[in-house]
PDB file of N, CA and C in Angstrom:
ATOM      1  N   UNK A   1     131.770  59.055  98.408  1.00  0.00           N
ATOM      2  CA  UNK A   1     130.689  59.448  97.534  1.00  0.00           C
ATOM      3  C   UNK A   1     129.404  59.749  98.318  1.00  0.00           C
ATOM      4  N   UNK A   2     128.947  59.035  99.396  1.00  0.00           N
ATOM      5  CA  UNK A   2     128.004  58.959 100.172  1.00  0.00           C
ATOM      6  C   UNK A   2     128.063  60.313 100.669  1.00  0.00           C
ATOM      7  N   UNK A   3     129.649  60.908 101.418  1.00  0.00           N
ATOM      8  CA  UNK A   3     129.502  62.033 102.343  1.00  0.00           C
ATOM      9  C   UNK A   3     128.970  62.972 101.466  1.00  0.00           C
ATOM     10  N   UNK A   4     129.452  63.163  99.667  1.00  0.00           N
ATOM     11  CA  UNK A   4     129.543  64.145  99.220  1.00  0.00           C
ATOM     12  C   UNK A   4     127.791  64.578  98.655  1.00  0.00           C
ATOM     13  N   UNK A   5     127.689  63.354  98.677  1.00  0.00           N
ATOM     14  CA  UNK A   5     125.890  63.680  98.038  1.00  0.00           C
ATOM     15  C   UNK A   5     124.938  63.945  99.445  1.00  0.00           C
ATOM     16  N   UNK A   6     125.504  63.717 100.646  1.00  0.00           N
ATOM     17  CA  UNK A   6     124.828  63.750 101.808  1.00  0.00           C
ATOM     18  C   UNK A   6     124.813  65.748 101.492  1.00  0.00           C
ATOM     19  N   UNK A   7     126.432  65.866 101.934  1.00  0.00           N
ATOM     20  CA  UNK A   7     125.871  67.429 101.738  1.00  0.00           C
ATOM     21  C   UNK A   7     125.289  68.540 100.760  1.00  0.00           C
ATOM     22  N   UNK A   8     125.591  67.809  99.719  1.00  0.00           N
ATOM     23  CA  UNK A   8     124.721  68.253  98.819  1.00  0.00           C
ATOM     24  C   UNK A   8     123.014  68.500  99.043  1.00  0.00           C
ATOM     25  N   UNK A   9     122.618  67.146  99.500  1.00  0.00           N
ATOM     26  CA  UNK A   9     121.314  67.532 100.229  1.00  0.00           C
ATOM     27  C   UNK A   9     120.638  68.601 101.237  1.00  0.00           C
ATOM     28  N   UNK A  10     122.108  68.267 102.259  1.00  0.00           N
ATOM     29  CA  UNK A  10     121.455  68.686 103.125  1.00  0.00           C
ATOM     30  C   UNK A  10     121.936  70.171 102.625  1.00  0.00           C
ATOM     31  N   UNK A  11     122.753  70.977 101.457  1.00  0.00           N
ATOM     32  CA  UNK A  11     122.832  72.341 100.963  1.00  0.00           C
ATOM     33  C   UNK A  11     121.511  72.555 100.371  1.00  0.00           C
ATOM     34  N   UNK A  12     121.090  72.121  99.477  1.00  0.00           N
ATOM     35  CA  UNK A  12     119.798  72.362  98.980  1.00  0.00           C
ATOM     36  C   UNK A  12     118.681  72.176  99.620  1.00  0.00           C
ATOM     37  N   UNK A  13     118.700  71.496 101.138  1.00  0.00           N
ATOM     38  CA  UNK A  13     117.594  71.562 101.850  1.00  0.00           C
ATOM     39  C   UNK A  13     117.810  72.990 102.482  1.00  0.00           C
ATOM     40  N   UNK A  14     118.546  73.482 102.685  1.00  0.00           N
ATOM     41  CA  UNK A  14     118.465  74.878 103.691  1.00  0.00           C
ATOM     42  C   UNK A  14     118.743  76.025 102.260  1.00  0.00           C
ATOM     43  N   UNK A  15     119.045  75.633 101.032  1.00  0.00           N
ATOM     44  CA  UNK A  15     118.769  76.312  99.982  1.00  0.00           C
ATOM     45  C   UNK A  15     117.399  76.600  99.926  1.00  0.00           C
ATOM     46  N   UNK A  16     116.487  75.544 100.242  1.00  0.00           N
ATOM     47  CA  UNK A  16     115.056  75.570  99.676  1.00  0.00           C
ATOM     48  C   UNK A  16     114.519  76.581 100.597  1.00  0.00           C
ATOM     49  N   UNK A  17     114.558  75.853 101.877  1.00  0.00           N
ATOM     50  CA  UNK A  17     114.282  77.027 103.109  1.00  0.00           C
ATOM     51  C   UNK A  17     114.210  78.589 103.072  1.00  0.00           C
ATOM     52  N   UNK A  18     116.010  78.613 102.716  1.00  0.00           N
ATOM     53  CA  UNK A  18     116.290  80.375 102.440  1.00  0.00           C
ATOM     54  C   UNK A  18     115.124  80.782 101.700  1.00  0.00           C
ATOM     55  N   UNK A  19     114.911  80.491  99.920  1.00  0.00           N
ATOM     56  CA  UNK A  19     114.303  80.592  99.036  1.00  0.00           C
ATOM     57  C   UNK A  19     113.004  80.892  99.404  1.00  0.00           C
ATOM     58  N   UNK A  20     112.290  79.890 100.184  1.00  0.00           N
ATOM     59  CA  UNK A  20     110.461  79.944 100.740  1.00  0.00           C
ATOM     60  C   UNK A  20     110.818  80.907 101.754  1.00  0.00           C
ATOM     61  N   UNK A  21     111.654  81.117 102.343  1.00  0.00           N
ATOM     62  CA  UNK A  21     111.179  82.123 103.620  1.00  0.00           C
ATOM     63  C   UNK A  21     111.439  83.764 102.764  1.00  0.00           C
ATOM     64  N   UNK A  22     112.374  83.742 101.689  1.00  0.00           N
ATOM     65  CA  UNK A  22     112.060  85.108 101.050  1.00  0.00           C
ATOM     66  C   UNK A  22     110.960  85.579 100.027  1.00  0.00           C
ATOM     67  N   UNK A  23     110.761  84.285  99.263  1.00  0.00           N
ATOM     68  CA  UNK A  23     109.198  84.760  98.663  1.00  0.00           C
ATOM     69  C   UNK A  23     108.157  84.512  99.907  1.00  0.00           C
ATOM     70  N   UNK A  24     107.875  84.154 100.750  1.00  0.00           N
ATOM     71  CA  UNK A  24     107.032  84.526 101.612  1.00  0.00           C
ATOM     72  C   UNK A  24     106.735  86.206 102.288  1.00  0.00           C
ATOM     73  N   UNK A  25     108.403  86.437 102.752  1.00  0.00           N
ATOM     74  CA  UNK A  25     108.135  87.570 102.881  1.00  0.00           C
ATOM     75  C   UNK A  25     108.269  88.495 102.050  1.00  0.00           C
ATOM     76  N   UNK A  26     108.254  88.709 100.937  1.00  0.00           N
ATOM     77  CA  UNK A  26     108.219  88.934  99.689  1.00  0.00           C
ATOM     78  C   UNK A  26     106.860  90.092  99.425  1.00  0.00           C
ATOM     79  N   UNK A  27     105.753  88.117  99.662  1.00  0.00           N
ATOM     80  CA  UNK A  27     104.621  88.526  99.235  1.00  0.00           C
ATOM     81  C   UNK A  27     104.087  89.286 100.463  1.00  0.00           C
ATOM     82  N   UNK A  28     104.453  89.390 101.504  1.00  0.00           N
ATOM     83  CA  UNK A  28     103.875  89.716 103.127  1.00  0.00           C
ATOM     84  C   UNK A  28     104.335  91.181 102.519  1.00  0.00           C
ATOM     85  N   UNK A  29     105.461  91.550 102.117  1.00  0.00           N
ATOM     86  CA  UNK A  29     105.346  93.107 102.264  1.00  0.00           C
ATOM     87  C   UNK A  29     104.372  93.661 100.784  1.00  0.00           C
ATOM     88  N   UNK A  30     104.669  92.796  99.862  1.00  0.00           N
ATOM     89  CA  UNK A  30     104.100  93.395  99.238  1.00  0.00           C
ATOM     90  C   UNK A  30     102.529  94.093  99.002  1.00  0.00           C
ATOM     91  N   UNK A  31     101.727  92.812  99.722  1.00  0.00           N
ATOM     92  CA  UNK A  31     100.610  93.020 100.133  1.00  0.00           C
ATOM     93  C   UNK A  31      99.931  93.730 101.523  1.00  0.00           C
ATOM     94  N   UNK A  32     101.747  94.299 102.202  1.00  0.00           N
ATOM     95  CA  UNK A  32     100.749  95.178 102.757  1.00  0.00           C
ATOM     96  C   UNK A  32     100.690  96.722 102.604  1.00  0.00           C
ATOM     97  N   UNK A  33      99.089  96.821 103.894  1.00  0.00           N
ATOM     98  CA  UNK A  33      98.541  97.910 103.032  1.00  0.00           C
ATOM     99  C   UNK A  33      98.794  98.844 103.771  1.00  0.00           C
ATOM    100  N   UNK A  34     100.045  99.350 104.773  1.00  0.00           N
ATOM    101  CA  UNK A  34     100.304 100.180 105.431  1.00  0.00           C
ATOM    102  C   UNK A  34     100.100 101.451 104.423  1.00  0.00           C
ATOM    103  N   UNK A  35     100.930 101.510 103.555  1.00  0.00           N
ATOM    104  CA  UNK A  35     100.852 103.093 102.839  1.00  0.00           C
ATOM    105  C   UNK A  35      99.676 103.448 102.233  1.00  0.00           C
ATOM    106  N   UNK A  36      98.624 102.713 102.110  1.00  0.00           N
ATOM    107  CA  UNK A  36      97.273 102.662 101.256  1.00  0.00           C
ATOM    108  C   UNK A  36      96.151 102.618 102.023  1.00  0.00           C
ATOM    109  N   UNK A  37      96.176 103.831 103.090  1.00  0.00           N
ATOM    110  CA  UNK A  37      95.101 103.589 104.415  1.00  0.00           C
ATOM    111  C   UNK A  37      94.348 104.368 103.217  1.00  0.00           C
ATOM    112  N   UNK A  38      92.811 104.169 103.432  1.00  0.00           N
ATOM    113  CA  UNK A  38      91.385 104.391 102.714  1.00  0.00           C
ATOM    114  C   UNK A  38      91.371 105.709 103.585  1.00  0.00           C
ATOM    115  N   UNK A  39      91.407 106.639 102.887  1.00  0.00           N
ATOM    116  CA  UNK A  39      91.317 108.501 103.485  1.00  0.00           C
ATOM    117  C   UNK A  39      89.696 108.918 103.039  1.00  0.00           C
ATOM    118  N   UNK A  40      88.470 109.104 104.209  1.00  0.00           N
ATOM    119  CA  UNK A  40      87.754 109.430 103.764  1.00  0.00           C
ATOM    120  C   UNK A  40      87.382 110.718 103.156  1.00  0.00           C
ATOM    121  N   UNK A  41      88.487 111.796 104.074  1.00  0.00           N
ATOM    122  CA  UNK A  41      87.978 112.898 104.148  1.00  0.00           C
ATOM    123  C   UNK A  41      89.430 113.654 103.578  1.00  0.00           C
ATOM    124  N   UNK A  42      89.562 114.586 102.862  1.00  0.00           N
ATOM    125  CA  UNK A  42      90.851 115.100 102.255  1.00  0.00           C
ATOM    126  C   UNK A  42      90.092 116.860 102.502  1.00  0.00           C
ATOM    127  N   UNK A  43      91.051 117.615 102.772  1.00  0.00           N
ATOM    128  CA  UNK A  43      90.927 119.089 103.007  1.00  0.00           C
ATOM    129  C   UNK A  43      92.167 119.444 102.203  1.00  0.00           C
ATOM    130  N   UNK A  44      91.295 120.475 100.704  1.00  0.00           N
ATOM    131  CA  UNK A  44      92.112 121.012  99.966  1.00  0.00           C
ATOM    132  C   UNK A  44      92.380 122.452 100.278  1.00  0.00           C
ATOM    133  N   UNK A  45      93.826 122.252 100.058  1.00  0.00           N
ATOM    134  CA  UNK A  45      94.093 123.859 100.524  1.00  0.00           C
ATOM    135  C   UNK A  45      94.859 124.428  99.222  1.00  0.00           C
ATOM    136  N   UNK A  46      94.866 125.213  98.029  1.00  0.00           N
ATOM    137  CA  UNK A  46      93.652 125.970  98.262  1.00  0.00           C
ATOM    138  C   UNK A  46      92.190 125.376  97.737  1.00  0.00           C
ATOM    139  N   UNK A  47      91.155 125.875  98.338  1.00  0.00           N
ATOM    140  CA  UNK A  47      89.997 125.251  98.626  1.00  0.00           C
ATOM    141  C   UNK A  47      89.534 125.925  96.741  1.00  0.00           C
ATOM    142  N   UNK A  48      88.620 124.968  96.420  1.00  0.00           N
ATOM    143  CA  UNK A  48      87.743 125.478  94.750  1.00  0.00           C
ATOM    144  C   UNK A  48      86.592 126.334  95.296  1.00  0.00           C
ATOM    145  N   UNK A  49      86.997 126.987  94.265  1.00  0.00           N
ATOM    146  CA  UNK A  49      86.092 128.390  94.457  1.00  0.00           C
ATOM    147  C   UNK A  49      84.306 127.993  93.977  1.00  0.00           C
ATOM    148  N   UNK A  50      83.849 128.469  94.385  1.00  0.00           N
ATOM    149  CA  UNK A  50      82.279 127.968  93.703  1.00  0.00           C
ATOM    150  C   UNK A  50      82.054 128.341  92.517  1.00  0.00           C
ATOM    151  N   UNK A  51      82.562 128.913  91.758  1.00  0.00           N
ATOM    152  CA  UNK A  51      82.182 129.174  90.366  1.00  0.00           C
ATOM    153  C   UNK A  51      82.789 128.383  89.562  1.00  0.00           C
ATOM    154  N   UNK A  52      83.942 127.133  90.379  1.00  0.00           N
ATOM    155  CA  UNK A  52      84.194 126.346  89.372  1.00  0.00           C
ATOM    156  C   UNK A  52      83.122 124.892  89.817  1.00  0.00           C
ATOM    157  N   UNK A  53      83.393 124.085  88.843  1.00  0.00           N
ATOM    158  CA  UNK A  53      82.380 122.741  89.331  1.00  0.00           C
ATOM    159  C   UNK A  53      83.461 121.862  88.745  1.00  0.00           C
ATOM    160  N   UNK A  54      83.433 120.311  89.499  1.00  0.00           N
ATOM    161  CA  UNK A  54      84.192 119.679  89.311  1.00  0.00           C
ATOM    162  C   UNK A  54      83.436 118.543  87.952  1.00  0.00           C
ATOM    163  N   UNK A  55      84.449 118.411  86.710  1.00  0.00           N
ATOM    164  CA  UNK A  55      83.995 117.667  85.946  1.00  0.00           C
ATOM    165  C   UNK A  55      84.625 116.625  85.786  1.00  0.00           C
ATOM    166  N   UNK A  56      85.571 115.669  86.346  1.00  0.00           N
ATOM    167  CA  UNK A  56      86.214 115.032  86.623  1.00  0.00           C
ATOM    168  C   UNK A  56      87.466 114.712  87.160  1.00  0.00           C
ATOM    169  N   UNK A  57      87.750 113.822  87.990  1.00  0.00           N
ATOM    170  CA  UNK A  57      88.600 113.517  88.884  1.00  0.00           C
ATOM    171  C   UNK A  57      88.703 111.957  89.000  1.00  0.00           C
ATOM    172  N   UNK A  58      90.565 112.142  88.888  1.00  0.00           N
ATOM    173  CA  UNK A  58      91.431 110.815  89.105  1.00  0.00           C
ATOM    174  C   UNK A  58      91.590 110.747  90.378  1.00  0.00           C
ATOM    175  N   UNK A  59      92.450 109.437  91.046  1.00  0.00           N
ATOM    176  CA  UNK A  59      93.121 109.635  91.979  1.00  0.00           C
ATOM    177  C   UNK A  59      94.273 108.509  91.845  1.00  0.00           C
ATOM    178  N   UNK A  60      94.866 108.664  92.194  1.00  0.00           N
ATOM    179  CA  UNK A  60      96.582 108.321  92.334  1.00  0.00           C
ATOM    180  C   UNK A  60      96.847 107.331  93.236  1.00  0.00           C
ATOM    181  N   UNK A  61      98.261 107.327  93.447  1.00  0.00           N
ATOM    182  CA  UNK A  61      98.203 106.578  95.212  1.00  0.00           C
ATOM    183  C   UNK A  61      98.757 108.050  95.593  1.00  0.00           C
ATOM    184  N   UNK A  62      99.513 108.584  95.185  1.00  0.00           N
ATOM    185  CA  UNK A  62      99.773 109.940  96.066  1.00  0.00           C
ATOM    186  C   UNK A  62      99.238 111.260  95.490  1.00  0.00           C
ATOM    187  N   UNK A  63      98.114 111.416  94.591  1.00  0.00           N
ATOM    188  CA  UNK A  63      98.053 112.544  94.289  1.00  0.00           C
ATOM    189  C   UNK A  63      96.168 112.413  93.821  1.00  0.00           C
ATOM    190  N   UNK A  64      95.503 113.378  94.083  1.00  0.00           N
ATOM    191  CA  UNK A  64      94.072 113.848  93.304  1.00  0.00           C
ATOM    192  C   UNK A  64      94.176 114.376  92.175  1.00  0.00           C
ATOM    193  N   UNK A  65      93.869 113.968  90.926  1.00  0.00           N
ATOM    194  CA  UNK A  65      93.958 115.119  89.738  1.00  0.00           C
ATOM    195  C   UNK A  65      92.074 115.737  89.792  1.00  0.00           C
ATOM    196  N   UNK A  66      92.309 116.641  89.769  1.00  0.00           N
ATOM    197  CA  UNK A  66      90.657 117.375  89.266  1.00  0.00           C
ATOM    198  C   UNK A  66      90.971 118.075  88.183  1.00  0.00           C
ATOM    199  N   UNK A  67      90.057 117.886  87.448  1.00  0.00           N
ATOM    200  CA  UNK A  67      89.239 118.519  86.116  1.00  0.00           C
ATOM    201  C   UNK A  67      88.006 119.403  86.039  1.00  0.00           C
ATOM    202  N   UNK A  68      88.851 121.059  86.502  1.00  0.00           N
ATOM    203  CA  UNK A  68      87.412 121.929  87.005  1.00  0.00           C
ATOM    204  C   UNK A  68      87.111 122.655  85.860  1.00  0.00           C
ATOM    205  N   UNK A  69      85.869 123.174  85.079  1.00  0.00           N
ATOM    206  CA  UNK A  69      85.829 124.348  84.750  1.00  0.00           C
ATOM    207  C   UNK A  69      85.041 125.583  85.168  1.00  0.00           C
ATOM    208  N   UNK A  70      85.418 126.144  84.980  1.00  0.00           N
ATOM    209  CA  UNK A  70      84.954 127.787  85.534  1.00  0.00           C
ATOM    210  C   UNK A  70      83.954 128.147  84.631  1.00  0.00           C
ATOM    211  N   UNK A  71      82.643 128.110  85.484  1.00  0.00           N
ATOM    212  CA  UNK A  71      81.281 128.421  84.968  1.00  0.00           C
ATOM    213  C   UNK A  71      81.314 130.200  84.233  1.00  0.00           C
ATOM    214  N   UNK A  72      81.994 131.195  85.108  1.00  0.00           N
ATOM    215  CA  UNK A  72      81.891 132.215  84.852  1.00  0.00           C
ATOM    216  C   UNK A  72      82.310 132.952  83.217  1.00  0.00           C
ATOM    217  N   UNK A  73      83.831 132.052  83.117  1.00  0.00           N
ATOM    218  CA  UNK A  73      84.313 132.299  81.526  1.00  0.00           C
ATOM    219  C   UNK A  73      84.661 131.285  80.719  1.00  0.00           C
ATOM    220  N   UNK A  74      84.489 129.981  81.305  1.00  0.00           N
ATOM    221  CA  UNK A  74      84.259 128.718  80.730  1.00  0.00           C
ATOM    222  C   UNK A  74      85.807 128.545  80.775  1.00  0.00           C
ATOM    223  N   UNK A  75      86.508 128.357  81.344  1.00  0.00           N
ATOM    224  CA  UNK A  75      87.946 128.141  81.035  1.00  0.00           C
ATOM    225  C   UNK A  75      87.876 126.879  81.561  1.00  0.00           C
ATOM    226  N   UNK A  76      89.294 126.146  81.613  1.00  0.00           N
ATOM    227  CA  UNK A  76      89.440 124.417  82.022  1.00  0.00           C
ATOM    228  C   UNK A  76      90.781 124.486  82.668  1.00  0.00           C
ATOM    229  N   UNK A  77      90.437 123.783  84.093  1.00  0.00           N
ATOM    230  CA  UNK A  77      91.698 123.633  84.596  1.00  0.00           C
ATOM    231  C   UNK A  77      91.755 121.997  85.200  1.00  0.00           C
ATOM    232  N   UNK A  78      93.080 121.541  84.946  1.00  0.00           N
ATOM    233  CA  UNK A  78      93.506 120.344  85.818  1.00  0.00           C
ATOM    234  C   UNK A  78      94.479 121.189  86.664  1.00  0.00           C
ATOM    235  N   UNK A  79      94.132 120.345  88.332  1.00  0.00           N
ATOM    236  CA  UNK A  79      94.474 120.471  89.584  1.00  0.00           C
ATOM    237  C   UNK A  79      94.951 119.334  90.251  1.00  0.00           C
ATOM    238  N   UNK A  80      95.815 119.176  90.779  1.00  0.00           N
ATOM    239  CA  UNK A  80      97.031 118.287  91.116  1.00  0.00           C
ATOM    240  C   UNK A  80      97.005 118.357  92.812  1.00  0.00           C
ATOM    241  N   UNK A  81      96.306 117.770  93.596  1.00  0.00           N
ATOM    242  CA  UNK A  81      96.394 117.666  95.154  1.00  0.00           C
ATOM    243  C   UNK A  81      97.242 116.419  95.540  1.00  0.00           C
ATOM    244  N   UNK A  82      98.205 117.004  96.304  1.00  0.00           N
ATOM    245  CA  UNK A  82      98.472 115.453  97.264  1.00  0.00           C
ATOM    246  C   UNK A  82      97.770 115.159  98.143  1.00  0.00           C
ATOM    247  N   UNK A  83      97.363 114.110  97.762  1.00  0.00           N
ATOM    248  CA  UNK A  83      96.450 112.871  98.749  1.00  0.00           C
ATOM    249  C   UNK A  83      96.447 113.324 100.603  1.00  0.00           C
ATOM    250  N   UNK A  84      97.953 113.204 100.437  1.00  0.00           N
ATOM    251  CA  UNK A  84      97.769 113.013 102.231  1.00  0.00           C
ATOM    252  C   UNK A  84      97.464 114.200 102.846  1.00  0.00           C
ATOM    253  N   UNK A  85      97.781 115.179 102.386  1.00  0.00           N
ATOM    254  CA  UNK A  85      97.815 116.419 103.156  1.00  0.00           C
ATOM    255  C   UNK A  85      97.313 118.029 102.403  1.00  0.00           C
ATOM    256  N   UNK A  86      96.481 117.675 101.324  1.00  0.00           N
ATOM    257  CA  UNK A  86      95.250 118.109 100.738  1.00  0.00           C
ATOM    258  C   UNK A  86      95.820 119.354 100.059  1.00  0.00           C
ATOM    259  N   UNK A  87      97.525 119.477  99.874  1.00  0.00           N
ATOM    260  CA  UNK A  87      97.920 121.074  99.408  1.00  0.00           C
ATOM    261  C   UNK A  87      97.986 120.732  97.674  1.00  0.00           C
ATOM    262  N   UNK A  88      97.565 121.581  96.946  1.00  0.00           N
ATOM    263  CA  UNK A  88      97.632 121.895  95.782  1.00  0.00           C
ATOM    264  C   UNK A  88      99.617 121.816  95.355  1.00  0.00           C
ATOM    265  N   UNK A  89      99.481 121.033  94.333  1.00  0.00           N
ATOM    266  CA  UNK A  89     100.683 120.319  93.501  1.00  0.00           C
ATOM    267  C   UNK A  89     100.897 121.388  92.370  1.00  0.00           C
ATOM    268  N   UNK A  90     100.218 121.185  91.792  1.00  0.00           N
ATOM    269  CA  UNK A  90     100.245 121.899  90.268  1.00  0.00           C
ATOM    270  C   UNK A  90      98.772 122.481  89.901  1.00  0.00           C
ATOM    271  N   UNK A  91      98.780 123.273  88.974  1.00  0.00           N
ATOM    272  CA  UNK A  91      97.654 123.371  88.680  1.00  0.00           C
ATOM    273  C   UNK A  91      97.886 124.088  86.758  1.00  0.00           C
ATOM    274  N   UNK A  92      97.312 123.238  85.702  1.00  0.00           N
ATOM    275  CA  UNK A  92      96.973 123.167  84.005  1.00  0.00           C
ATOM    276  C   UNK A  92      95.892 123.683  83.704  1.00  0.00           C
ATOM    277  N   UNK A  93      96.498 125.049  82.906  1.00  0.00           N
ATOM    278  CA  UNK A  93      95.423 125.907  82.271  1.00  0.00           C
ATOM    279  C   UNK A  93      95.052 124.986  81.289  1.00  0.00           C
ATOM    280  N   UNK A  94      93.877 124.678  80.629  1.00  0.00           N
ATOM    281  CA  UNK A  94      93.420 123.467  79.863  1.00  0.00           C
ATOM    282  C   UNK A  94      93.363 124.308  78.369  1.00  0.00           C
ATOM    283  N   UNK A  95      92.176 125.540  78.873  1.00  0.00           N
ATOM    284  CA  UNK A  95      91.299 125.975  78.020  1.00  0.00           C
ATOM    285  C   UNK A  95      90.928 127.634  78.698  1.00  0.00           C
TER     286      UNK A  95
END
């Protein structure tokens, strides 16, 4: 009886172990911030024309949405940039 509850212990002691060493690293990847470097500077290609003005803008983890309209005939567009490498995604005639 002794041997059998001995290993029992000592299973659930290296049970416990396994367990803490995977929520540890768990939380280690989750929190890191490799893919979420702070981008100060983004170059959109294609670049907004000056007759539109920007009236609002999201951002994503992988994408810019802008909300331009065009001063000249008042139209409304959402614009869809990826983050990393500044090329135009999509672009939504609004209005």
């Amino acid at each position: 009886m002794k041997n059998v509850l001995k290993y029992i212990v000592i299973f659930l002691g290296i049970l416990i172990l396994c367990l803490l060493t995977i929520v540890t690293l768990t939380i280690f990847y989750k929190y890191k911030n490799d893919d979420d470097k702070i981008m100060n500077n983004i170059t959109l290609a294609p670049k907004i024309d000056p007759s539109f003005s920007i009236r609002d803008f999201h951002i994503n983890k992988n994408e810019v949405h802008l909300y331009l309209e065009n001063n000249s005939n008042n139209s409304h567009f959402i614009r869809v940039y990826d983050r990393k490498n500044g090329k135009l995604i999509s672009e939504i005639t609004v209005k």
